[in-house]
C-alpha atoms as a PDB file:
ATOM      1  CA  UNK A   1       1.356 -16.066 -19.523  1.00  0.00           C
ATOM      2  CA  UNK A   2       2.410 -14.248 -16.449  1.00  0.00           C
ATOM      3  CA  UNK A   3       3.133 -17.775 -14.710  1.00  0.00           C
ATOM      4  CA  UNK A   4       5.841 -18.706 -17.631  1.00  0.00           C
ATOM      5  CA  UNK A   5       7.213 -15.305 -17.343  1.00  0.00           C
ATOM      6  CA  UNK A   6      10.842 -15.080 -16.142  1.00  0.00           C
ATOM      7  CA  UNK A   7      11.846 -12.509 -12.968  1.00  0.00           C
ATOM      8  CA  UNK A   8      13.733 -10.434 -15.170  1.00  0.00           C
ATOM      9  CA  UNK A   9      10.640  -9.949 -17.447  1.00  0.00           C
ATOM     10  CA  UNK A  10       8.042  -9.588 -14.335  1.00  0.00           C
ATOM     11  CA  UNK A  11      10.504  -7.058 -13.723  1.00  0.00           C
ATOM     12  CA  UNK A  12      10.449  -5.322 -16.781  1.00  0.00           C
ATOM     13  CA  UNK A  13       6.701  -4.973 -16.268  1.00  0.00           C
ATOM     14  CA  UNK A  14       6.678  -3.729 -13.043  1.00  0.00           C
ATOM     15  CA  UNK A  15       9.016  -1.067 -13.752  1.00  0.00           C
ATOM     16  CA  UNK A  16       7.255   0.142 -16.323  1.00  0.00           C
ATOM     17  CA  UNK A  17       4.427   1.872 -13.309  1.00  0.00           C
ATOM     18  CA  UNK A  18       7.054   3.779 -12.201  1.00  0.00           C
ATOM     19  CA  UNK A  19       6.126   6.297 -14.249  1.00  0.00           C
ATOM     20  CA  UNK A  20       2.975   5.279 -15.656  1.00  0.00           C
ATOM     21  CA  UNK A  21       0.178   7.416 -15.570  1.00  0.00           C
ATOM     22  CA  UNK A  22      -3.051   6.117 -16.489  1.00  0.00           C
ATOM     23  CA  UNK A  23      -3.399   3.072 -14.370  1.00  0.00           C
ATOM     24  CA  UNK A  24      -5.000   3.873 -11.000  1.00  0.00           C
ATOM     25  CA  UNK A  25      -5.321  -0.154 -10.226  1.00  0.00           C
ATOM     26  CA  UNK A  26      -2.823  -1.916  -9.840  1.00  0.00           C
ATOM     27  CA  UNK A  27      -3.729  -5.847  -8.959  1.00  0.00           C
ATOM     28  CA  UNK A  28      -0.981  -8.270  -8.666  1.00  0.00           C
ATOM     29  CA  UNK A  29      -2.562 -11.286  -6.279  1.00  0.00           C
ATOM     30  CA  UNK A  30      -0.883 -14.960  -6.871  1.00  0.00           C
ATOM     31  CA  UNK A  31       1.419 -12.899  -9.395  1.00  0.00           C
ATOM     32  CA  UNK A  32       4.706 -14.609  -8.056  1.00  0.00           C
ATOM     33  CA  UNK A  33       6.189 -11.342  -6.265  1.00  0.00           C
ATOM     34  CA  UNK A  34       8.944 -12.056  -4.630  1.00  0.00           C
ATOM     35  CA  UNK A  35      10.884  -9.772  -1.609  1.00  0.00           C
ATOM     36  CA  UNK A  36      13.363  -8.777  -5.049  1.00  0.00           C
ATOM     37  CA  UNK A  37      10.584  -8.025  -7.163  1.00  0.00           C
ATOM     38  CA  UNK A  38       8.855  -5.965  -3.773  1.00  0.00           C
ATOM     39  CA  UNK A  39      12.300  -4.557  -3.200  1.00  0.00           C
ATOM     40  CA  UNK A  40      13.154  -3.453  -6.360  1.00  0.00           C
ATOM     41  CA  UNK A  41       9.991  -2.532  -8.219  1.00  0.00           C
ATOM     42  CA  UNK A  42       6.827  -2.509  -5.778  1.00  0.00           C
ATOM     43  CA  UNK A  43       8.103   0.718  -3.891  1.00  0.00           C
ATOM     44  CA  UNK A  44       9.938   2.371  -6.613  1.00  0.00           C
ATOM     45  CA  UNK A  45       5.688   2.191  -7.879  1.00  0.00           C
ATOM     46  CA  UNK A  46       4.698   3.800  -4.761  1.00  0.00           C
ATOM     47  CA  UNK A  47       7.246   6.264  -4.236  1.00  0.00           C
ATOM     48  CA  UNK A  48       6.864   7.827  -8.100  1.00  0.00           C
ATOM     49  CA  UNK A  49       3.496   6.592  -9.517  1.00  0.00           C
ATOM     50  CA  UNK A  50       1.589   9.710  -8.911  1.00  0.00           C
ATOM     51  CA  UNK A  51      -1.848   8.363  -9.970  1.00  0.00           C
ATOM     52  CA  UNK A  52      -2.114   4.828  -8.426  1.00  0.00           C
ATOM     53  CA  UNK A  53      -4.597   4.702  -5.505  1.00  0.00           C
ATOM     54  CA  UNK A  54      -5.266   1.007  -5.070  1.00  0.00           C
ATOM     55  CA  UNK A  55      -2.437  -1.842  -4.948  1.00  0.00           C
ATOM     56  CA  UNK A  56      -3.431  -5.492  -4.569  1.00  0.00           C
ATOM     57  CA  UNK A  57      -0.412  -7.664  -3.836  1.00  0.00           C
ATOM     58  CA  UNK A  58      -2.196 -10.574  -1.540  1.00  0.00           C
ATOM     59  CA  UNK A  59      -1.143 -14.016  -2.601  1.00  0.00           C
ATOM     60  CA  UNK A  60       2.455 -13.259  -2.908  1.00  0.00           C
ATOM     61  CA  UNK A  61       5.660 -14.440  -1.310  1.00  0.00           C
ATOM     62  CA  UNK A  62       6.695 -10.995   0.217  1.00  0.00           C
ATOM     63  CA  UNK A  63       8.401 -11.044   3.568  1.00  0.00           C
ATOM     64  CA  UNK A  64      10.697  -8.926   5.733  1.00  0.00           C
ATOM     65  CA  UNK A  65      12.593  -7.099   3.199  1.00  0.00           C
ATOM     66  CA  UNK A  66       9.236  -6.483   0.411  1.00  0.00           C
ATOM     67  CA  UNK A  67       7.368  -4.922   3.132  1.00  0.00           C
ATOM     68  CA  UNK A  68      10.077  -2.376   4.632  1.00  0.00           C
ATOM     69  CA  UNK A  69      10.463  -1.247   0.867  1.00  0.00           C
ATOM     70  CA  UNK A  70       6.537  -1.101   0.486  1.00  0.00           C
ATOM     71  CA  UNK A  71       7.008   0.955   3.532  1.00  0.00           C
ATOM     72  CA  UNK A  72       9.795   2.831   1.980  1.00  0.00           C
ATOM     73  CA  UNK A  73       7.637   3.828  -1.020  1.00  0.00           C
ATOM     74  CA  UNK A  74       4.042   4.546   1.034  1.00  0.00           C
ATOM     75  CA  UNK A  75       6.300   6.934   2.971  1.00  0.00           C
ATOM     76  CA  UNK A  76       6.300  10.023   0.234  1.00  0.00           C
ATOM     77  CA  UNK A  77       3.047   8.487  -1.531  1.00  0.00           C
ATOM     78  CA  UNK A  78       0.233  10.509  -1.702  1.00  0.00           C
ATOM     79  CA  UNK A  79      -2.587   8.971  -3.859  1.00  0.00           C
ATOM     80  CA  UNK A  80      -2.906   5.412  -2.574  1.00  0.00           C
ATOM     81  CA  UNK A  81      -5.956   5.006  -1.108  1.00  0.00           C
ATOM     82  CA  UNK A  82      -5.918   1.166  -0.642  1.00  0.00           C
ATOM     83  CA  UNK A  83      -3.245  -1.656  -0.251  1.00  0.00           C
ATOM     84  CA  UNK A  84      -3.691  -5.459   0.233  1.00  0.00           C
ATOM     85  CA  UNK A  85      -0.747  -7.425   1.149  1.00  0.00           C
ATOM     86  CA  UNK A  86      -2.959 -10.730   3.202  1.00  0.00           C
ATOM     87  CA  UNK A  87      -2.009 -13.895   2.617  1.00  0.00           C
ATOM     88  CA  UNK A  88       1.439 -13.896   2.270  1.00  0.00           C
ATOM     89  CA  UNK A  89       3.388 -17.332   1.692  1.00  0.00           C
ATOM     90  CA  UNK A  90       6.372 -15.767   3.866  1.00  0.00           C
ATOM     91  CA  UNK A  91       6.159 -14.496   6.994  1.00  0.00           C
ATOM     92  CA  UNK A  92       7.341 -11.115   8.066  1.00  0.00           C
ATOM     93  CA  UNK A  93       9.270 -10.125  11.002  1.00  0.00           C
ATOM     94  CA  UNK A  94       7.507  -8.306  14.333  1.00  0.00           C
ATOM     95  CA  UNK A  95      10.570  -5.683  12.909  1.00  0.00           C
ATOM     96  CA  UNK A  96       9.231  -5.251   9.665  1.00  0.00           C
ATOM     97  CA  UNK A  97       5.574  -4.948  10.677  1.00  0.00           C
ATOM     98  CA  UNK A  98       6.407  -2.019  12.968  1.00  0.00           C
ATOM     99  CA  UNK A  99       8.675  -0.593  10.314  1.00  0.00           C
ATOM    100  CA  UNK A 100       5.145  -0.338   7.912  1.00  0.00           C
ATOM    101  CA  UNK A 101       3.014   0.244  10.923  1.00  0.00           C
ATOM    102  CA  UNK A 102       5.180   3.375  11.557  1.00  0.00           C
ATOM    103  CA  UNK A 103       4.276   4.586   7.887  1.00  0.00           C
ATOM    104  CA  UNK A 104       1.232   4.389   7.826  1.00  0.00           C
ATOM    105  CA  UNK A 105       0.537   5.924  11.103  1.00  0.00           C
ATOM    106  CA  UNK A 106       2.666   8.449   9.180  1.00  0.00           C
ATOM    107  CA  UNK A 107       0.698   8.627   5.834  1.00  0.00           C
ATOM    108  CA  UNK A 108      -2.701  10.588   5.753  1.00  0.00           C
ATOM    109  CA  UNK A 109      -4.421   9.218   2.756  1.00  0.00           C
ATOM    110  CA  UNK A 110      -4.101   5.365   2.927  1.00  0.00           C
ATOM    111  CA  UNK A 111      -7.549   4.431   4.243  1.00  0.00           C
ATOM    112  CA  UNK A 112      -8.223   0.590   3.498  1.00  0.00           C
ATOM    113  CA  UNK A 113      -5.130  -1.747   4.832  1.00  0.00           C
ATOM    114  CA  UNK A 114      -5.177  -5.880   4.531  1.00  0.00           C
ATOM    115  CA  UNK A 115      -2.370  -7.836   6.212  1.00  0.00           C
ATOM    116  CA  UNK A 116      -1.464 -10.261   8.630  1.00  0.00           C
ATOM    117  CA  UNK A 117       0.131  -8.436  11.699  1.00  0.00           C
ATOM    118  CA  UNK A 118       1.803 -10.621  14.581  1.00  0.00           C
ATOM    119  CA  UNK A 119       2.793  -7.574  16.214  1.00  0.00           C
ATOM    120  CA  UNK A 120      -0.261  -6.210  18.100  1.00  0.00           C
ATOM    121  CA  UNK A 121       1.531  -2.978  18.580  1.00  0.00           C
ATOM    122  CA  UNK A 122       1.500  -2.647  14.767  1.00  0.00           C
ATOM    123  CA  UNK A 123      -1.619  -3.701  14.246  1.00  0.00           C
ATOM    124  CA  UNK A 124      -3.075  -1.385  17.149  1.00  0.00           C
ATOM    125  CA  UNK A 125      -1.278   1.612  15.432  1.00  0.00           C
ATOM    126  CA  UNK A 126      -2.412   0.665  12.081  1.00  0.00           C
ATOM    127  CA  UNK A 127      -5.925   0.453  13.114  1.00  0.00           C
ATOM    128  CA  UNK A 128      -5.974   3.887  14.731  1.00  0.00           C
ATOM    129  CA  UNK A 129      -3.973   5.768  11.461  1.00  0.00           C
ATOM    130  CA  UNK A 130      -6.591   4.523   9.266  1.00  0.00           C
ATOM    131  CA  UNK A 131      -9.559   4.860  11.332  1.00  0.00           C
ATOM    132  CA  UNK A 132      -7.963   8.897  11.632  1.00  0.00           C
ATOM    133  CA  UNK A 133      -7.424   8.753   7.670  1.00  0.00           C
ATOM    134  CA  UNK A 134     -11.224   7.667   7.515  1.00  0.00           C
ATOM    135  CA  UNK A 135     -12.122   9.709   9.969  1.00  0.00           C
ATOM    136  CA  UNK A 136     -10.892  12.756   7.525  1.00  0.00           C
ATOM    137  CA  UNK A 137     -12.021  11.597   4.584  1.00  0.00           C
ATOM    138  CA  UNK A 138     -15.736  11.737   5.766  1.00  0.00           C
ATOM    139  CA  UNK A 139     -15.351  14.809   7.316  1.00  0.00           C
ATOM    140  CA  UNK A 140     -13.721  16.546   4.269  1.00  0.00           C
ATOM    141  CA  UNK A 141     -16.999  14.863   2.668  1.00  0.00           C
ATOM    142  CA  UNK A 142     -19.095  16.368   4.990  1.00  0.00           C
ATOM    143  CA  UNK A 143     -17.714  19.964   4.453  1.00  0.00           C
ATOM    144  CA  UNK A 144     -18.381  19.806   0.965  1.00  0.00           C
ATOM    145  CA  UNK A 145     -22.042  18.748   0.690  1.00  0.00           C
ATOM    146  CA  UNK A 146     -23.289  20.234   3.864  1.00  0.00           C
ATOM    147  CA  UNK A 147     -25.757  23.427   3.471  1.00  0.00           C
ATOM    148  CA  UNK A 148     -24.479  26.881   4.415  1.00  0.00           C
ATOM    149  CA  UNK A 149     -25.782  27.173   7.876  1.00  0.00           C
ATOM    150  CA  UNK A 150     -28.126  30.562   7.465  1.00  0.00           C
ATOM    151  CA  UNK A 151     -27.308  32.973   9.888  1.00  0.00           C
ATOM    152  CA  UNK A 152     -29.803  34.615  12.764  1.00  0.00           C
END
């Protein structure tokens, strides 16, 4: 169904996470998203969906332009936890990997990343923000179900 689906009603669909606030998966792999659909819709999701924490866009044909406005929306997001974007028909440019590396070194909460990075520099930043992100996560973990140290 999805396949026959025109852009302007993928669209339509899309938009309607903006402010949706049930859905806390959001998987879109092979789903035909395009850098207009990315542009338009995919960050707007990230930037005002309050209760997503896992986006899966792999199998796409997002480039340049869909990742700097995935960037654009993981800048002020504060719930995603996880975002897949491997295996992308379209390549990105070095640019546009820094642009999202950047963001995410940025963002505290995203801990689980998937994409193909030609730019080592992004891919060495990315790999230290969410190995810090993890890093917290475990220790806020910790805090909670550690024992109250008894004092001497």
């Amino acid at each position: 169904m999805w396949r026959a689906a025109t852009e302007v009603e993928r669209a339509a669909v899309l938009s309607a996470f903006t402010t949706n606030a049930k859905v806390t998966s959001l998987i879109l792999v092979n789903s035909f998203i395009t850098d207009a659909l990315a542009a338009s819709h995919l960050g707007d999701i990230l930037r005002s969906n309050r209760t997503l924490t896992s986006l899966n866009a792999e199998s796409n044909m997002i480039s340049s332009t869909g990742i700097e406005a995935l960037a654009d929306g993981l800048r002020s997001n504060t719930t995603l936890t996880e975002l897949k974007l491997a295996n992308q028909r379209m390549a990105a440019s070095q640019a546009s990997e820094l642009v999202l590396a950047n963001v995410v070194h940025e963002n505290h909460t995203l801990i689980h990343l998937t994409i193909e990075l030609r730019n080592t520099h992004a891919r060495e930043l990315i790999q230290k923000a969410l190995s810090r992100n993890r890093d917290q996560v475990r220790q806020r973990r910790r805090a909670v179900t550690a024992p109250p140290r008894a004092m001497q």
